[in-house]
C-alpha atoms as a PDB file:
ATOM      1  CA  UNK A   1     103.428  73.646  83.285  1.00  0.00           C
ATOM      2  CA  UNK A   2     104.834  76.274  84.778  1.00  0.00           C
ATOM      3  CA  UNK A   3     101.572  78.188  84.747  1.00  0.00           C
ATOM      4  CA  UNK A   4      99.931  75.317  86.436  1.00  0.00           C
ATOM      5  CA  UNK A   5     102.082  75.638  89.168  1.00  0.00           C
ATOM      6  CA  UNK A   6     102.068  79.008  89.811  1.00  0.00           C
ATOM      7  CA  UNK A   7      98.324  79.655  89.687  1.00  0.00           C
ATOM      8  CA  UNK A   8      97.523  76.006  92.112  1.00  0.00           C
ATOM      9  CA  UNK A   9     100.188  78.123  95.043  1.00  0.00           C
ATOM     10  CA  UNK A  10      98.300  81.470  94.004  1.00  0.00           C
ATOM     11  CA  UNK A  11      95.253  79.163  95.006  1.00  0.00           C
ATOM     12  CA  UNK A  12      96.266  76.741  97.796  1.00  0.00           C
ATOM     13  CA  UNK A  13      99.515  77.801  99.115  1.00  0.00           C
ATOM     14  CA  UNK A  14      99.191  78.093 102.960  1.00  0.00           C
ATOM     15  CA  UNK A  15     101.937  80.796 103.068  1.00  0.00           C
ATOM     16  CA  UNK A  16     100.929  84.618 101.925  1.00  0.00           C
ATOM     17  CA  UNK A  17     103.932  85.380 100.847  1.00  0.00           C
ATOM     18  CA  UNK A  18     104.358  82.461  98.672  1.00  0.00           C
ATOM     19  CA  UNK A  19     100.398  83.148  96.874  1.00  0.00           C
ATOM     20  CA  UNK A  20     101.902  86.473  96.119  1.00  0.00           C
ATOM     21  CA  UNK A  21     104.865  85.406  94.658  1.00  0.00           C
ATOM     22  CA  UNK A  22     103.301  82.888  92.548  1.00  0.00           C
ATOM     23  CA  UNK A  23     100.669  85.755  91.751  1.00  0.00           C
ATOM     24  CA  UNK A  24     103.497  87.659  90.662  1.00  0.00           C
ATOM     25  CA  UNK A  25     105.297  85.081  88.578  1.00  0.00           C
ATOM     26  CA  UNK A  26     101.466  84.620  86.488  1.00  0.00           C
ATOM     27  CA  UNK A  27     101.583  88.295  86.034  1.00  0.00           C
ATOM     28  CA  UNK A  28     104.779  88.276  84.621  1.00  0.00           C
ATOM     29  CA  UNK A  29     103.571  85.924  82.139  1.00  0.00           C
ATOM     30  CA  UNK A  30     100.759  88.172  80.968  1.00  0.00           C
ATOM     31  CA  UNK A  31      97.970  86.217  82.721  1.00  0.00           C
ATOM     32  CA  UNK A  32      95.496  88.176  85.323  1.00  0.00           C
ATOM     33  CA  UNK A  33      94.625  86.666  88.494  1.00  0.00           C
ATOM     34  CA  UNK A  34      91.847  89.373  89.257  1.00  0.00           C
ATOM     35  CA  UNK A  35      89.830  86.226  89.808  1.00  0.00           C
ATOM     36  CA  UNK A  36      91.598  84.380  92.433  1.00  0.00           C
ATOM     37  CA  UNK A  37      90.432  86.773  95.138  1.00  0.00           C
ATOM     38  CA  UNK A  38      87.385  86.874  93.812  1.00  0.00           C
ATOM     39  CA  UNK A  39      86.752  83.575  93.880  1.00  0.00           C
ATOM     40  CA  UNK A  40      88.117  83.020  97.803  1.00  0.00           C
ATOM     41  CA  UNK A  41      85.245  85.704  98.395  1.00  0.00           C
ATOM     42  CA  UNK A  42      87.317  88.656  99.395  1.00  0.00           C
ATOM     43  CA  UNK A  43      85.765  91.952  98.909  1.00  0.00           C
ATOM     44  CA  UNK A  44      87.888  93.553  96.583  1.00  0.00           C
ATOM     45  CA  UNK A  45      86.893  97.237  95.979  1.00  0.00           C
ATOM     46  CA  UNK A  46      86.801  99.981  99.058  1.00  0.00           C
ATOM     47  CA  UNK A  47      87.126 103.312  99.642  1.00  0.00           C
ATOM     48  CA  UNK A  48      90.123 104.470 101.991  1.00  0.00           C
ATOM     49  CA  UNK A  49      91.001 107.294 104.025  1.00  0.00           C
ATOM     50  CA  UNK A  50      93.931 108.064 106.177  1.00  0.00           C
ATOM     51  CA  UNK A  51      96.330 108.220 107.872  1.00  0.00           C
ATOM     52  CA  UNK A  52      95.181 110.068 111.293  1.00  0.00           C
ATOM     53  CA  UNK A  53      97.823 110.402 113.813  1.00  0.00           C
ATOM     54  CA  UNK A  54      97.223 108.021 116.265  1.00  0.00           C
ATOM     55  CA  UNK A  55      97.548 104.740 117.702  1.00  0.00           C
ATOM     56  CA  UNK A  56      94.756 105.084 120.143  1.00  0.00           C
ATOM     57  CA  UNK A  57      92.411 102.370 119.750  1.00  0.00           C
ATOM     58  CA  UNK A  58      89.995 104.087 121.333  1.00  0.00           C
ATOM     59  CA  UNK A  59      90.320 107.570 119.613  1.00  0.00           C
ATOM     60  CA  UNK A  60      87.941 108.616 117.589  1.00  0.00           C
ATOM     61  CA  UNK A  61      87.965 110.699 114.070  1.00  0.00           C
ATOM     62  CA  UNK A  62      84.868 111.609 112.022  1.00  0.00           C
ATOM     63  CA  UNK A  63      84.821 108.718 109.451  1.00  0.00           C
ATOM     64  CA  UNK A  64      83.352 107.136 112.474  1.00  0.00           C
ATOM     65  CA  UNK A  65      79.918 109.439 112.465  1.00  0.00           C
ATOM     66  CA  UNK A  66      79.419 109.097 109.314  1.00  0.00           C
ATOM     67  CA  UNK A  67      80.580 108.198 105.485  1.00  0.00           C
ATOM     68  CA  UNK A  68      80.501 111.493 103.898  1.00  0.00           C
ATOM     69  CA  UNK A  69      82.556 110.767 100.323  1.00  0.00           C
ATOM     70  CA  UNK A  70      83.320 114.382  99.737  1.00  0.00           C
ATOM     71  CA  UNK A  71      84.246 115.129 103.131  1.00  0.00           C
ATOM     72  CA  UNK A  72      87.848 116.530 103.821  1.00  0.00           C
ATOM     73  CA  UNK A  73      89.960 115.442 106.719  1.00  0.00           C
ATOM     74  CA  UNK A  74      93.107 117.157 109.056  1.00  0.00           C
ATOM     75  CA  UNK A  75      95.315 114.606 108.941  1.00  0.00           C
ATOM     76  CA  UNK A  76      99.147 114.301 109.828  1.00  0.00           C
ATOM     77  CA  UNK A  77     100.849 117.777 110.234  1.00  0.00           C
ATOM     78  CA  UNK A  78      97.996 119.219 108.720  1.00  0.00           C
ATOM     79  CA  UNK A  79      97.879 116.832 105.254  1.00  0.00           C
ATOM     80  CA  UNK A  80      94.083 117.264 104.058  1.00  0.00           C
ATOM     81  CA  UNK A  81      92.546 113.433 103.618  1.00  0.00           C
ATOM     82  CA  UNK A  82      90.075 112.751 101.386  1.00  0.00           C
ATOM     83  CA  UNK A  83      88.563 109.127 100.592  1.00  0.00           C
ATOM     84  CA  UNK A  84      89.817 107.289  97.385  1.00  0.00           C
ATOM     85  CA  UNK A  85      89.030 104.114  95.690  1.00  0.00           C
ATOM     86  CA  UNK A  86      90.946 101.513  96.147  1.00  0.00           C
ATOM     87  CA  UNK A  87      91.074  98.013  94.187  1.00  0.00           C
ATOM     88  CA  UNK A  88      92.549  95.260  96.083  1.00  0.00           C
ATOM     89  CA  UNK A  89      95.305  93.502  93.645  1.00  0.00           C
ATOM     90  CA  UNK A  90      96.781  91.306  96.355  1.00  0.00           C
ATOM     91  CA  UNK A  91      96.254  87.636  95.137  1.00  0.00           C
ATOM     92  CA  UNK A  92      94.747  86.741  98.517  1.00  0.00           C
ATOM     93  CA  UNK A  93      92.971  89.556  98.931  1.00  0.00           C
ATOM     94  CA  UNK A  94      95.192  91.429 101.302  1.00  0.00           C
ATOM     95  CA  UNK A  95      95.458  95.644 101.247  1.00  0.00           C
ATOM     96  CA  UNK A  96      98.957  96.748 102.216  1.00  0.00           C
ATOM     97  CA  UNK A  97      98.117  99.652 103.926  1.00  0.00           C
ATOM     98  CA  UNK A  98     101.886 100.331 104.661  1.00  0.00           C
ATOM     99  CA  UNK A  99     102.727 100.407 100.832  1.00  0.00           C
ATOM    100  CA  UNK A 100      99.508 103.057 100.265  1.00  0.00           C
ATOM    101  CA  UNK A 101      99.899 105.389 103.498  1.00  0.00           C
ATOM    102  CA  UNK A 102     102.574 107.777 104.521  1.00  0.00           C
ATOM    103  CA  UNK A 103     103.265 107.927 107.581  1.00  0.00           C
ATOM    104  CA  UNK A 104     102.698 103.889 108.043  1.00  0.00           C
ATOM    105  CA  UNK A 105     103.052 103.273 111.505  1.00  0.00           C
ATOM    106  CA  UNK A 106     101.470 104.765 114.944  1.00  0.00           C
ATOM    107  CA  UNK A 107      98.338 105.579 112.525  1.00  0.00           C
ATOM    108  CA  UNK A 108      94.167 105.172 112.000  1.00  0.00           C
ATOM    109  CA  UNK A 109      93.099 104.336 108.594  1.00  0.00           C
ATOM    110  CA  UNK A 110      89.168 103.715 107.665  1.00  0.00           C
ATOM    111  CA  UNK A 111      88.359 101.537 104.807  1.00  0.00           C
ATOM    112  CA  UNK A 112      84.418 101.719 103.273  1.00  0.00           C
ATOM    113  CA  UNK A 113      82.752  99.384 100.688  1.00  0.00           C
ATOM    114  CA  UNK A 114      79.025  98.900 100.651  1.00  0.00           C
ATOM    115  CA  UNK A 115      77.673  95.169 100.024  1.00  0.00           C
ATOM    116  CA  UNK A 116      74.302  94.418  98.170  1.00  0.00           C
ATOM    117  CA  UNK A 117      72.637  90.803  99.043  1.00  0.00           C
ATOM    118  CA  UNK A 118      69.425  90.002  97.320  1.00  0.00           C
ATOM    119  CA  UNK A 119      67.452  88.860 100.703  1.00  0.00           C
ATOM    120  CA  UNK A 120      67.860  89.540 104.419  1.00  0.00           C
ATOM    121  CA  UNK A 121      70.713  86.862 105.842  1.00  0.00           C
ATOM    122  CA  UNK A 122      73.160  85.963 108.733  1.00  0.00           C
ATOM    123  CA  UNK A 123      76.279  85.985 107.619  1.00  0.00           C
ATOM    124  CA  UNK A 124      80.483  85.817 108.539  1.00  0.00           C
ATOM    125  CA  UNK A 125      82.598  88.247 108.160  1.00  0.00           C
ATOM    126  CA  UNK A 126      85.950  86.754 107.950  1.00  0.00           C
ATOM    127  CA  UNK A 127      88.715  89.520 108.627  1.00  0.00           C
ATOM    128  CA  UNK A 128      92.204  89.570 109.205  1.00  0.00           C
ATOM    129  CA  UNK A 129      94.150  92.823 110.293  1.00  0.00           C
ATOM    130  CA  UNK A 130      97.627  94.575 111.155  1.00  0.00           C
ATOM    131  CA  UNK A 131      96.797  95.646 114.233  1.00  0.00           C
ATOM    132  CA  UNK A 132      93.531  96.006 115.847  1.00  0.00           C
ATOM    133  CA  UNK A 133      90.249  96.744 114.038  1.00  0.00           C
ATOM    134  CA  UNK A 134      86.932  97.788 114.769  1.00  0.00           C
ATOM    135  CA  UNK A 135      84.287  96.906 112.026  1.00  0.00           C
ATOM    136  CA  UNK A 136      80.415  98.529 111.538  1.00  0.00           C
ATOM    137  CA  UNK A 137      77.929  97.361 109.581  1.00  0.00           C
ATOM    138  CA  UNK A 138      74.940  99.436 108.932  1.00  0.00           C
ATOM    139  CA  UNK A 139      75.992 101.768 111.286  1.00  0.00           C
ATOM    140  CA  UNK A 140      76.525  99.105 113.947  1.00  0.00           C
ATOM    141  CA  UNK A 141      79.449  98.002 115.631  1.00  0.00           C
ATOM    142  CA  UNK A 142      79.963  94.302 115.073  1.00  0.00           C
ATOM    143  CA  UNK A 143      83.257  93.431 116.029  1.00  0.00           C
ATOM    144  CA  UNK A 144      85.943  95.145 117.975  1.00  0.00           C
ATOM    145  CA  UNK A 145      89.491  93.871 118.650  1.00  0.00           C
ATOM    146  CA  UNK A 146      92.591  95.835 120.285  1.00  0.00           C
ATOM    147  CA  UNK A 147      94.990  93.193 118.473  1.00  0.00           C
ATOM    148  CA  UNK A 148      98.799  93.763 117.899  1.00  0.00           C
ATOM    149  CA  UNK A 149      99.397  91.004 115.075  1.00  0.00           C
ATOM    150  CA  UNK A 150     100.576  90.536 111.750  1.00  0.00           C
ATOM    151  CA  UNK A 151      97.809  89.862 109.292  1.00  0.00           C
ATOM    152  CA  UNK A 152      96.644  86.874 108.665  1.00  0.00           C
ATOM    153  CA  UNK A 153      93.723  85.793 106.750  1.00  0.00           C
ATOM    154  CA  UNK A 154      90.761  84.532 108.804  1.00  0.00           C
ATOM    155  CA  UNK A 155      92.138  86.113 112.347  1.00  0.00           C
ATOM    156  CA  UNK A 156      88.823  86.866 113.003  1.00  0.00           C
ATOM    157  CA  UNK A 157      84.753  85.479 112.384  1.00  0.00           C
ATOM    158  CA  UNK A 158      82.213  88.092 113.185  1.00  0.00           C
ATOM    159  CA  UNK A 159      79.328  86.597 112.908  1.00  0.00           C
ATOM    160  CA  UNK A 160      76.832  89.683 111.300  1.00  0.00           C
ATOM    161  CA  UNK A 161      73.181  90.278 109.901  1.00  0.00           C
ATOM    162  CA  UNK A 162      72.623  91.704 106.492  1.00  0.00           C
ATOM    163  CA  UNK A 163      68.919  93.246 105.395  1.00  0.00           C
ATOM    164  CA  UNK A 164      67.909  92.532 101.981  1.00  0.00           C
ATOM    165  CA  UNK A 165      70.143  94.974  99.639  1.00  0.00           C
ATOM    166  CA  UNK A 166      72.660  97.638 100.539  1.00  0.00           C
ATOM    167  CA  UNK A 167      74.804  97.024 103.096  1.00  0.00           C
ATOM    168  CA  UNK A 168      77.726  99.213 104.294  1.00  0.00           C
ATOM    169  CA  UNK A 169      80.934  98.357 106.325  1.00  0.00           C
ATOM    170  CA  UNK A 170      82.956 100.515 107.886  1.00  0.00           C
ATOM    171  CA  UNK A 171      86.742  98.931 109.124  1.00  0.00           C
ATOM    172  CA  UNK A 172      88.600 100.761 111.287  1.00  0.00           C
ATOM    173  CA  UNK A 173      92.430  99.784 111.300  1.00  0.00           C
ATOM    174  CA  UNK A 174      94.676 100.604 114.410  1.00  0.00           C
ATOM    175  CA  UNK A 175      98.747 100.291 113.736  1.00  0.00           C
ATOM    176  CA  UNK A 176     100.948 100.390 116.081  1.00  0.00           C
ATOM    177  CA  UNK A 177     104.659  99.683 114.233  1.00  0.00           C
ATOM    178  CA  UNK A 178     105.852  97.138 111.264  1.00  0.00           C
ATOM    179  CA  UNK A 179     103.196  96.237 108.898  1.00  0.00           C
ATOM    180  CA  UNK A 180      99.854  97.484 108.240  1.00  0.00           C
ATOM    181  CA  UNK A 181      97.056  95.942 106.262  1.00  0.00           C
ATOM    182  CA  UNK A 182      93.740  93.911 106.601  1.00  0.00           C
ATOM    183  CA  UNK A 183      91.268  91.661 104.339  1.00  0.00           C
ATOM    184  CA  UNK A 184      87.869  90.813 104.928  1.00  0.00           C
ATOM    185  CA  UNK A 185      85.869  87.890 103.059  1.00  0.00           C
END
């Protein structure tokens, strides 16, 4: 029973917090909930790269040219960033960025992922973000939003157009203070 419970709020629960609770609670029973995510159509697996020191939304650092995997970035105080892969194990999908990065706040972070589609299709992005982001895909800039918010799934629909195979996105994530993450479905 109690299973039943907690995977239908993992599901359907309208509050975050209370998915991830309940995500928790099935995890602490042994079962996996890898799926849930998947199944809401959040992409799950990205590379990641920060922090750089700033809150700027308009500043620019070279992820932005470019996804070079083994590039090396200056980053705070001289910290060397590198991308890493990251697997999203938020039950809805979200990335904590302040649990991951050090220093958390007043920072850039750049997430990568590529997406393969077997024909040529318009499409949503659905994104949510802590605070402003600034998405590419295939090179492009598609969406573009000097926000100061909390995330919430769904903030944002970006309407974009996929070609037939690879596809990369680039998210650029702008914090100000309190809280950083995003998702994107």
């Amino acid at each position: 029973m109690a299973r039943t419970i907690y995977r239908r709020m993992a599901v359907e629960s309208p509050i975050v917090l209370q998915a991830a609770r309940a995500g928790d609670g099935l995890r602490a029973m042994g079962d996996s909930v890898d799926d849930v995510p998947r199944n809401m159509g959040f992409i799950s697996r990205w590379k990641l790269i920060g922090p750089f020191p700033s809150s700027d939304f308009n500043a620019v650092f070279p992820p932005e040219s470019a996804y070079e995997p083994g590039a090396e970035y200056e980053g705070f105080e001289g910290a060397k960033l590198r991308w890493t892969d990251l697997v999203i194990d938020h039950v809805r999908g979200i990335v904590e960025l302040d649990r991951i990065l050090k220093p958390n706040e007043q920072i850039i972070a750049y997430a990568y992922t590529v997406l393969d589609v077997p024909q040529a299709m318009s499409a949503q992005l659905w994104l949510g973000s802590d605070d402003g982001a600034k998405v590419w895909v295939n090179g492009e800039v598609v969406h573009s939003n000097n926000a100061s918010r909390r995330v919430k799934i769904d903030n944002d629909k970006v309407p974009v157009n996929l070609v037939a195979g690879r596809n990369t996105i680039l998210l650029k994530i702008v914090q100000g203070g309190s809280g950083c993450g995003f998702c994107i479905r």
